[in-house]
Protein backbone atom coordinates (compact mmCIF):
# COMPACT_ATOMS: atom_id res chain seq x y z
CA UNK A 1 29.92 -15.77 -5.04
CA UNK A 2 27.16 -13.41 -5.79
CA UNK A 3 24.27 -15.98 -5.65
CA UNK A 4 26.18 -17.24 -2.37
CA UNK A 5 25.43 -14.28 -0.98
CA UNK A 6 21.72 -13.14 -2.35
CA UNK A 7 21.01 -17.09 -0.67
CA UNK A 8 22.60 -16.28 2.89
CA UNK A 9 20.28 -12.81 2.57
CA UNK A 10 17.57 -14.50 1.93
CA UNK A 11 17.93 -17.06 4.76
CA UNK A 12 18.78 -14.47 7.14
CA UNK A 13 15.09 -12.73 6.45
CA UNK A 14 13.54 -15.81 6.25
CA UNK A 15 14.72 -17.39 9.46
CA UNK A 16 13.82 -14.29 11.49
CA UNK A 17 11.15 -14.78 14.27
CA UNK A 18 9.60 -11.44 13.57
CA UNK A 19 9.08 -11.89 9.80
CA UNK A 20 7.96 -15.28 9.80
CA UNK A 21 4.89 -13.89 12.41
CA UNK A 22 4.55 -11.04 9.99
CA UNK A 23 4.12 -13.38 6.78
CA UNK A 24 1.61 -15.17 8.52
CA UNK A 25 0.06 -11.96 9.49
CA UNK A 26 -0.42 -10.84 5.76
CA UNK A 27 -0.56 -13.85 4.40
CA UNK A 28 -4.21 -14.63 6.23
CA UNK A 29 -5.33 -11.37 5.77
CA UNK A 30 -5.48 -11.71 2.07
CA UNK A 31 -7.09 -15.45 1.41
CA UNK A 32 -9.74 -14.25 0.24
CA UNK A 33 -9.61 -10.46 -0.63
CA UNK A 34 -11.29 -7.35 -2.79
CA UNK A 35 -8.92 -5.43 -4.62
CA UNK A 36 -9.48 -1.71 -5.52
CA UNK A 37 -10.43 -2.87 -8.90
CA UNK A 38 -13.12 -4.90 -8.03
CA UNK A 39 -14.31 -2.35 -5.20
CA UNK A 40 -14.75 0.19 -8.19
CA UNK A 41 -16.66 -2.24 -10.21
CA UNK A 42 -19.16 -3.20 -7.33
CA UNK A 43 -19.96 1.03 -6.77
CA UNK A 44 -20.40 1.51 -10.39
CA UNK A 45 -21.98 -1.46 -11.45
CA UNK A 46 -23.91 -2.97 -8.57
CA UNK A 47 -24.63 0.24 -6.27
CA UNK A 48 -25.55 2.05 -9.88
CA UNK A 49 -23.81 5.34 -8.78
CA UNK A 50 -21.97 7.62 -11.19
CA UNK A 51 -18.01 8.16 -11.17
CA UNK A 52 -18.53 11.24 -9.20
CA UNK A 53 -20.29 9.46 -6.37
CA UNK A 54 -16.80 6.65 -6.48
CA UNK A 55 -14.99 9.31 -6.48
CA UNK A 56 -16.59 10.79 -3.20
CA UNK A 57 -16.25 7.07 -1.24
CA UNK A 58 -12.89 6.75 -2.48
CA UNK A 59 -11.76 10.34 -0.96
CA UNK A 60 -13.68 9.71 2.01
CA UNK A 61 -11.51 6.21 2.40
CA UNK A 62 -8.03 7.65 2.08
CA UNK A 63 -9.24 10.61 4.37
CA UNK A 64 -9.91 7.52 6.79
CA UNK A 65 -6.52 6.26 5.42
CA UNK A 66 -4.41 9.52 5.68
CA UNK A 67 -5.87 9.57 9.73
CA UNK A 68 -4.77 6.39 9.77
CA UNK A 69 -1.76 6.59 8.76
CA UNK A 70 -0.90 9.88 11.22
CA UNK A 71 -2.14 8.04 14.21
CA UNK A 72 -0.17 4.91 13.41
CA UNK A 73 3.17 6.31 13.38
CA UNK A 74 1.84 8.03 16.92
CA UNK A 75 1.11 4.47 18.20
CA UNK A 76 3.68 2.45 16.56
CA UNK A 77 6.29 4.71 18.38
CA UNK A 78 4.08 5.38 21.57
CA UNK A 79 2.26 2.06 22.48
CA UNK A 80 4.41 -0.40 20.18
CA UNK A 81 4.01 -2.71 17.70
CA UNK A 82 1.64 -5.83 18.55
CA UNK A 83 -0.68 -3.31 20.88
CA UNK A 84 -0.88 -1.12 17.35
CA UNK A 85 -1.17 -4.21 15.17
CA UNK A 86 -4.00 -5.64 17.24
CA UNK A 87 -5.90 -2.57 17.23
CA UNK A 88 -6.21 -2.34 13.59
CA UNK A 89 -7.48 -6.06 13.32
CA UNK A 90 -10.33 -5.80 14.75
CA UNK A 91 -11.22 -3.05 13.73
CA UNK A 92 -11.11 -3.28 10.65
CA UNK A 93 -12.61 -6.90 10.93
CA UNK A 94 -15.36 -5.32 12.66
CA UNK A 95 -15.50 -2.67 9.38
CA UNK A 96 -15.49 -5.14 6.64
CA UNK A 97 -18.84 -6.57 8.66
CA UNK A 98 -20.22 -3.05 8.99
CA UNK A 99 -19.59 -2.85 5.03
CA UNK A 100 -21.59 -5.84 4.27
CA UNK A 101 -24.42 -4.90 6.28
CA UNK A 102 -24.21 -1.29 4.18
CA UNK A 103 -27.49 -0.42 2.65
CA UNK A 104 -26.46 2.56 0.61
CA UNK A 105 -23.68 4.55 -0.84
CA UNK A 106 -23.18 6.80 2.32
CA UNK A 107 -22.98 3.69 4.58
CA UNK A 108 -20.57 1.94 2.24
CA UNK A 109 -18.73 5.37 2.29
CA UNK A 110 -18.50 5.19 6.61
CA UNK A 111 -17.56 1.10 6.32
CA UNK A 112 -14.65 1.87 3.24
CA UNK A 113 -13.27 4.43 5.10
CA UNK A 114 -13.78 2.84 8.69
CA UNK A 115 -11.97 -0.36 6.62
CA UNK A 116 -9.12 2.04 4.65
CA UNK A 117 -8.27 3.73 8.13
CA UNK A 118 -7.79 1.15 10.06
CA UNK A 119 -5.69 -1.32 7.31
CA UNK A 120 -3.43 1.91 7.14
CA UNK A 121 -3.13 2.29 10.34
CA UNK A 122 -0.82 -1.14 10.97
CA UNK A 123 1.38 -0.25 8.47
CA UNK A 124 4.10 2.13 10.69
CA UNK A 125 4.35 -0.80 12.44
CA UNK A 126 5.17 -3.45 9.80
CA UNK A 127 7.53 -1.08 8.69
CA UNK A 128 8.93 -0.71 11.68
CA UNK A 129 9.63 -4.38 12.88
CA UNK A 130 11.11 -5.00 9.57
CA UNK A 131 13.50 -2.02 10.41
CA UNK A 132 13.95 -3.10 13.89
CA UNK A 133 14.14 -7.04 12.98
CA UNK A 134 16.79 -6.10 9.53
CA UNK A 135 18.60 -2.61 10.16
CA UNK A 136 20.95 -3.98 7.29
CA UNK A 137 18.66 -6.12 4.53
CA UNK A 138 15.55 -3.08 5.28
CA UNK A 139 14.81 -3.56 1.48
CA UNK A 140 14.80 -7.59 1.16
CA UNK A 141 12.86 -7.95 4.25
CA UNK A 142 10.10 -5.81 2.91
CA UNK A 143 10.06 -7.38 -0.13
CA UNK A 144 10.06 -10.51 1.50
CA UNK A 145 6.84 -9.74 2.54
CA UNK A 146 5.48 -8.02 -0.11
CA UNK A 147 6.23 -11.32 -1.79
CA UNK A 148 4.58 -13.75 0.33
CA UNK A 149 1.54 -11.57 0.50
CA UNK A 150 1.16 -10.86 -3.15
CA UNK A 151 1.52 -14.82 -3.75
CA UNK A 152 -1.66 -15.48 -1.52
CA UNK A 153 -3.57 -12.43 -2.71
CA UNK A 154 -3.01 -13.18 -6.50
CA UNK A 155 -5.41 -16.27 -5.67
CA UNK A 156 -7.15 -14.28 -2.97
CA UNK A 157 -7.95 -11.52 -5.56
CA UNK A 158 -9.40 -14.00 -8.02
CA UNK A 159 -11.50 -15.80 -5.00
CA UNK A 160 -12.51 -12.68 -3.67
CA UNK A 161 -13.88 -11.89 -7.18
CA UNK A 162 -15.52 -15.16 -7.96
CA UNK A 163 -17.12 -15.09 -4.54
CA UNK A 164 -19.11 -12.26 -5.50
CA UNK A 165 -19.81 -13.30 -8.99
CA UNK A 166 -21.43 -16.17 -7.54
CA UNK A 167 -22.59 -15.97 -4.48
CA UNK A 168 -22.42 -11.86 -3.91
CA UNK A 169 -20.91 -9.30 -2.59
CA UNK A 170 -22.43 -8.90 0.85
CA UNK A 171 -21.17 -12.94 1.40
CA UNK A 172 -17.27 -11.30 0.28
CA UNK A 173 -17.64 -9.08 2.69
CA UNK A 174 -18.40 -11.21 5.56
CA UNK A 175 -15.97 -13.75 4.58
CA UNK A 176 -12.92 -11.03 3.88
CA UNK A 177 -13.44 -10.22 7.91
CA UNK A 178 -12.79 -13.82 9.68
CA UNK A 179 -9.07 -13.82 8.29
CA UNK A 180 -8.54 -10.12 9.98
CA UNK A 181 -9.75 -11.38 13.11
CA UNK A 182 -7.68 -14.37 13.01
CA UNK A 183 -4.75 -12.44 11.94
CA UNK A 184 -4.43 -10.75 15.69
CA UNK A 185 -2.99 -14.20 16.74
CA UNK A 186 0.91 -13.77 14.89
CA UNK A 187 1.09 -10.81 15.86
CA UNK A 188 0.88 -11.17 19.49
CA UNK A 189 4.50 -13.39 18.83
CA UNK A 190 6.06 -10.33 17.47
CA UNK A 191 8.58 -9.44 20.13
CA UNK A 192 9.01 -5.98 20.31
CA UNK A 193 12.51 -3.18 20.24
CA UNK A 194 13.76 -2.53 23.18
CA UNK A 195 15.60 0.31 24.85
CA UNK A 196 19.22 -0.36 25.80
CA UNK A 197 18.60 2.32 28.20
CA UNK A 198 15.82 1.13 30.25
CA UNK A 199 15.53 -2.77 28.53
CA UNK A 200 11.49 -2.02 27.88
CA UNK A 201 9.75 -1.96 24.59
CA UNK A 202 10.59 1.75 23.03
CA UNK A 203 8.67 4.63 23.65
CA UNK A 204 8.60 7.86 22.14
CA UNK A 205 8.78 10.45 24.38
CA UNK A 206 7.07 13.02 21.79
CA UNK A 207 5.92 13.78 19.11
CA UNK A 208 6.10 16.65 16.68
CA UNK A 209 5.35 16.49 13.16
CA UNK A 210 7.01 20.20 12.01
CA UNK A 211 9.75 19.63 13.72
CA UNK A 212 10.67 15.85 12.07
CA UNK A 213 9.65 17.28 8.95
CA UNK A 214 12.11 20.21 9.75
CA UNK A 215 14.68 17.80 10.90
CA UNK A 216 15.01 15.99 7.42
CA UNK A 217 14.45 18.46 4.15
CA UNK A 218 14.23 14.92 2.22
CA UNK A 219 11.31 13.31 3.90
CA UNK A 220 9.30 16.57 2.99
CA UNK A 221 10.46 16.60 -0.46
CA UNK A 222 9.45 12.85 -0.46
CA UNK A 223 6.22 12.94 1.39
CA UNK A 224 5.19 16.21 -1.21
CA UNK A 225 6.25 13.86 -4.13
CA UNK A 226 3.78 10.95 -3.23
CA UNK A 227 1.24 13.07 -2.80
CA UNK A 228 1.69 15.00 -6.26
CA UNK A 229 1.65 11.18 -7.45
CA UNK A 230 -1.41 10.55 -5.54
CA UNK A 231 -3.40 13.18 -6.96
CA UNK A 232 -2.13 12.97 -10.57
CA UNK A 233 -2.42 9.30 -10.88
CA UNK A 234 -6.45 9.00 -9.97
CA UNK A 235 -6.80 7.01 -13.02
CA UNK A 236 -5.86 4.48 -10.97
CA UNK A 237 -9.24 4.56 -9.42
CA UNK A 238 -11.26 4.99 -12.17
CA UNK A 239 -9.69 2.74 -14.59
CA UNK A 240 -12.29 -0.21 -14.12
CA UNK A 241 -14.94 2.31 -15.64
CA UNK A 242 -12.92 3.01 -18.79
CA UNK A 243 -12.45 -0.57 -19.52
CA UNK A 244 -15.87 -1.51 -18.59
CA UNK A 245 -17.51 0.49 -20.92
CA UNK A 246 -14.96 -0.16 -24.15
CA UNK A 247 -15.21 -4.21 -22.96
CA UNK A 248 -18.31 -4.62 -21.42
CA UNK A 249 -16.55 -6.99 -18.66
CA UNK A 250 -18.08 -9.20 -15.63
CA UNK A 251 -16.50 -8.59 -12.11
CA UNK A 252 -14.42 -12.09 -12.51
CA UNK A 253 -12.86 -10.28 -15.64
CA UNK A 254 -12.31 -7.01 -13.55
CA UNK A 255 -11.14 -9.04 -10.28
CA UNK A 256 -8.24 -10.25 -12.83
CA UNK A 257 -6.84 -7.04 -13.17
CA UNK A 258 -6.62 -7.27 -8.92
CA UNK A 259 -5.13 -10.80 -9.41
CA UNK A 260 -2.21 -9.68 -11.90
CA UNK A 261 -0.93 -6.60 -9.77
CA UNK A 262 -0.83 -9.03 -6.78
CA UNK A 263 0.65 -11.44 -9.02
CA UNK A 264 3.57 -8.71 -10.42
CA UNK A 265 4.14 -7.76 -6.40
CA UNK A 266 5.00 -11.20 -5.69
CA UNK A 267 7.36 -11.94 -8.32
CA UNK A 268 9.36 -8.33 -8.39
CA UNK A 269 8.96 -6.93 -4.96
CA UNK A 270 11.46 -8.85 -3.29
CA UNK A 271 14.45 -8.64 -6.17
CA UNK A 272 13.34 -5.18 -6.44
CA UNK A 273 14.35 -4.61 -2.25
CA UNK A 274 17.35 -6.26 -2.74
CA UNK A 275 18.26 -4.25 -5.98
CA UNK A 276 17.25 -1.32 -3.84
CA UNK A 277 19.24 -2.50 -0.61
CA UNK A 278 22.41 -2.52 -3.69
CA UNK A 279 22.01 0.13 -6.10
CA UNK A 280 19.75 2.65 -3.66
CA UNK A 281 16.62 3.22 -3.38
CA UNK A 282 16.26 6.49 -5.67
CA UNK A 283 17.55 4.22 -8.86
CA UNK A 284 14.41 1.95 -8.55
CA UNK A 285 11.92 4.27 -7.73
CA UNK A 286 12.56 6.89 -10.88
CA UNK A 287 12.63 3.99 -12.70
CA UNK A 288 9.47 2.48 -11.52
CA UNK A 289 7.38 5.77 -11.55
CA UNK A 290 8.57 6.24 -14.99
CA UNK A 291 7.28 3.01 -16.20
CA UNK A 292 3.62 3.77 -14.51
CA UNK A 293 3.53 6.51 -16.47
CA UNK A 294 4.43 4.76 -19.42
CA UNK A 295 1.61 2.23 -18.80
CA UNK A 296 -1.13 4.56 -18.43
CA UNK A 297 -0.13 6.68 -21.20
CA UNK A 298 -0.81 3.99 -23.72
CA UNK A 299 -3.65 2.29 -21.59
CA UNK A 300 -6.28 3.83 -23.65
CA UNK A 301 -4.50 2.16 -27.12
CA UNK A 302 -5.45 -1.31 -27.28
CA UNK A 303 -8.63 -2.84 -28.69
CA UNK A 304 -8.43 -6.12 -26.57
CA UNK A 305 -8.42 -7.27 -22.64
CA UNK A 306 -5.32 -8.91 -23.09
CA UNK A 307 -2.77 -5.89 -24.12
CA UNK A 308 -4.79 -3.91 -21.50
CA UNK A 309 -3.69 -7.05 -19.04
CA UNK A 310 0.01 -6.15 -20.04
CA UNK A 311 0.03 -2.88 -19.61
CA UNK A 312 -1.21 -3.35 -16.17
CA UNK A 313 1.27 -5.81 -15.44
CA UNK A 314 3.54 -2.69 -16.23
CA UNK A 315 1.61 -0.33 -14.08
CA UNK A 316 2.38 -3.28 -11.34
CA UNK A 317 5.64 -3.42 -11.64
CA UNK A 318 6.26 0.45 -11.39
CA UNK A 319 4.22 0.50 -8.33
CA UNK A 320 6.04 -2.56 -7.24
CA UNK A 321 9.50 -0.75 -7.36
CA UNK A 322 8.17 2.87 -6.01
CA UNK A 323 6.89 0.83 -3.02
CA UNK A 324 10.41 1.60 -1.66
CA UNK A 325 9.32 5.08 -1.54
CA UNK A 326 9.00 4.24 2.06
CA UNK A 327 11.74 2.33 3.05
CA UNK A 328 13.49 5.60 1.36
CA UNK A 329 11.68 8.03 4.05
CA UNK A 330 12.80 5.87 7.06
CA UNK A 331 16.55 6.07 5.22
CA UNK A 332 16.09 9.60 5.16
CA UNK A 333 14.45 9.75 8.94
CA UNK A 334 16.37 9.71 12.10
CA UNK A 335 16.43 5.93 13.88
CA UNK A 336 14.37 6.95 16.63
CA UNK A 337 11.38 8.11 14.74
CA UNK A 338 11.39 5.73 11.79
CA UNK A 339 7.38 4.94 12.82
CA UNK A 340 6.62 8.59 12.46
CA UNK A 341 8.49 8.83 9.28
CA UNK A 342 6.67 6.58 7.83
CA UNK A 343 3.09 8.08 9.35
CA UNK A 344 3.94 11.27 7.84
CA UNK A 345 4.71 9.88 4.56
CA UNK A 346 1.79 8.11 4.71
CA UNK A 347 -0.22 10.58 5.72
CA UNK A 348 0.84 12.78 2.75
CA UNK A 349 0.61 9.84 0.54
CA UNK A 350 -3.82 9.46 1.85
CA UNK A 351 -4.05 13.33 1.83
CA UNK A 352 -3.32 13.22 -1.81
CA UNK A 353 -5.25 10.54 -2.46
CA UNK A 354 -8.18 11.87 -0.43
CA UNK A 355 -7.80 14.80 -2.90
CA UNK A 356 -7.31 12.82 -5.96
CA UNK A 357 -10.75 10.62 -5.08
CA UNK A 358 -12.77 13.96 -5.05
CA UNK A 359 -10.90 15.91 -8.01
CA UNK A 360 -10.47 12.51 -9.89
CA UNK A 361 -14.60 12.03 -10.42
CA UNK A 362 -14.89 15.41 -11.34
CA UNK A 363 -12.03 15.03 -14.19
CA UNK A 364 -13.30 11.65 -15.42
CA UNK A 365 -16.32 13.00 -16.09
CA UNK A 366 -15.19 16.48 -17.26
CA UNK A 367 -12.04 15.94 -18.94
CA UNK A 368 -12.79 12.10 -20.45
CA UNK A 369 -10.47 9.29 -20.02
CA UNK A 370 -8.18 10.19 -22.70
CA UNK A 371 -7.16 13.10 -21.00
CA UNK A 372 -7.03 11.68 -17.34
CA UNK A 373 -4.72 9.06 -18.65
CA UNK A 374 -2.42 12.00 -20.36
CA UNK A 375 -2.40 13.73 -16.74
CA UNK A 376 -1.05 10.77 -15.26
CA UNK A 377 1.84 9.87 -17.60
CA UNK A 378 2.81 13.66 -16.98
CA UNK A 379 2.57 13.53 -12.92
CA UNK A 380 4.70 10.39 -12.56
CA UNK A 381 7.35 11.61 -15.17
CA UNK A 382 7.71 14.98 -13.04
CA UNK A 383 8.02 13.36 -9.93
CA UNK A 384 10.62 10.79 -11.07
CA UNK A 385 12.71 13.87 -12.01
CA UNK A 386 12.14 15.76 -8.01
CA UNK A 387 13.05 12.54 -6.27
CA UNK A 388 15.98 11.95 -8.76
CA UNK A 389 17.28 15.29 -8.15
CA UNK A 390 16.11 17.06 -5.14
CA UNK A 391 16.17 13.88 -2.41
CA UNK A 392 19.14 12.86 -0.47
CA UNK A 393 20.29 9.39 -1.15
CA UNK A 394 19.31 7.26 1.64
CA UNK A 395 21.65 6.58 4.95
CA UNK A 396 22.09 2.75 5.48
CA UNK A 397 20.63 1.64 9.18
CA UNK A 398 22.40 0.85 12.12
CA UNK A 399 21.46 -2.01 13.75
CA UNK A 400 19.27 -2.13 17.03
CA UNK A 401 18.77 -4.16 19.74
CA UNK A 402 15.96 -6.88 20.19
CA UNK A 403 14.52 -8.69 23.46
CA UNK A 404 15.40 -12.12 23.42
């Protein structure tokens, strides 16, 4: 009876219009692609700059990202879905060719972050036309997705990495960008919310970011959490320099580490929604920000590639499960503004890590790896414990009406 019913869930997200246009959305976006991983390894080890320097490009991307993110749950909720979607295509097509045309580590800086902010900016609205698409299976429809996705860019990740083993990194770049301009095609198919009031596409009438944030305690609490994790967990960044220097690796050897978080997404993320969907989505998240601590607290133990590759696989599957940190802040977020909610949280989420880019170089260097690792396992343990205690359980959705 059970599986009966985990089978007619999964049909139901699978045979919607809207998700089917969003898998092949993601799904060409990440043929060939450059995970963060590999990104580190090509500033380090091809541009020759110091951890500092990374440090400075990564902050400067999630500043793009955190911008992003703000002005994506604006247009998400403003100017809809496929206008919002379509916008952040091209652009950040247009940034992954600015990025191989990059001459230095200041221009690479302006094409990551063009690149960061404009990825980020899409994601309100993927959220939201899960939401809007499956009020009731939020959870299984974004890990749906997340599933899909991570299947393509576990092979992507390796491509993307052999690609510039072989032939370089400028040629990655140029190649990564085709897919995002292809990708505008989908979306255009989306079809859109609509207002039983006026039977048009959904507009928000305003916006104000204190006064959401005042509205629901828990989407503070939330959005303050992921950016404590943000911060705390920088190690996440500068990981590939740690195990470069104990291994001595190639970037096919680093672009593995890319291929088997992919790899953990697509297996886990979708049972992990519909756990979430079940149990709620607090239960999954402790438990998956308490097993990336885990991970990188022992990272720095192992004296061979392939324990490191399991203890990322850990990592992978703790970020896998805290993913539903945001399907949490639209629980928490009134049904109106679910685009904001998520642009807020997001924007919290790329403010920390913006912070954590910046702070993070300085530590590595300062502090050692040892220690960075230590100040992870501590963030991600602390923040298990506020979410567990201090955020509301989330609401389930109501369902909403689409255009035909």
């Amino acid at each position: 009876m059970c599986k009966s019913k985990t089978m007619s869930r999964l049909w139901r997200v699978v045979k919607n219009k809207n998700i089917q246009m969003l898998i092949a959305y993601g799904g060409l976006r990440s043929i060939v692609s450059m995970g963060s991983g590999l990104f580190a390894f090509y500033v380090l080890s091809i541009l020759l700059v110091p951890p500092r320097i990374l440090g400075i490009i990564i902050s400067l991307g999630f500043l793009a990202s955190a911008l992003g993110a703000i002005l994506g749950g604006y247009l998400t909720d403003k100017m809809g879905r496929r206008h919002t979607f379509v916008v952040s295509s091209i652009l950040a097509g247009l940034g992954w060719i600015t990025l191989s045309l990059s001459q230095d580590w200041t221009q690479v800086a302006f094409s990551y972050g063009m690149i960061n902010g404009m990825m980020v900016l899409a994601f309100p609205a993927h959220t939201a036309v899960v939401s809007d698409s499956l009020p009731e299976d939020v959870g299984g429809g974004l890990g749906m997705l997340n599933t899909v996705i991570s299947m393509v860019s576990t092979i992507g990740a390796v491509l993307g990495a052999a690609t510039a083993k072989y032939l370089g990194f400028r040629f990655l770049f140029v190649i990564i960008s085709f897919p995002w301009f292809f990708s505008v095609y989908p979306i255009l198919r989306i079809k859109e919310r609509i207002s039983e009031e006026t039977e048009k596409p959904f507009q928000l009438r305003g916006f104000n970011f204190l006064r959401i944030v005042r509205e629901s305690p828990s989407l503070f609490i939330l959005s303050l959490s992921v950016l404590l994790v943000s911060v705390g967990g920088y190690v996440a960044s500068f990981y590939p320099d740690y195990v470069n220097k104990a291994f001595n690796v190639d970037a096919l050897q680093i672009g593995f580490f890319d291929s088997i978080y992919f790899a953990i997404w697509a297996i886990t993320n979708y049972p992990m929604g519909l756990l979430s969907d079940k149990v709620g989505r607090k239960k999954v998240i402790v438990l998956g920000f308490i097993l990336v601590g885990l991970a990188w607290f022992f990272f720095p133990i192992p004296r061979s590639l392939f324990w490191l590759f399991v203890l990322y696989a850990i990592y992978s599957l703790g970020n896998s499960m805290g993913f539903y940190t945001t399907a949490l802040a639209m629980d928490v977020s009134s049904e109106q503004k679910k685009g904001a909610a998520v642009g807020i949280f997001n924007f919290f989420m790329y403010v920390g890590a913006f912070l954590s880019g910046i702070l993070g170089g300085i530590l590595w260097e300062t502090m050692g790896d040892l220690t960075s690792f230590k100040i992870a396992f501590i963030t991600f343990i602390v923040v298990a414990l506020i979410i567990n205690f201090l955020v509301k359980q989330a609401a389930p959705n109501r369902k909403k009406k689409l255009e035909a």
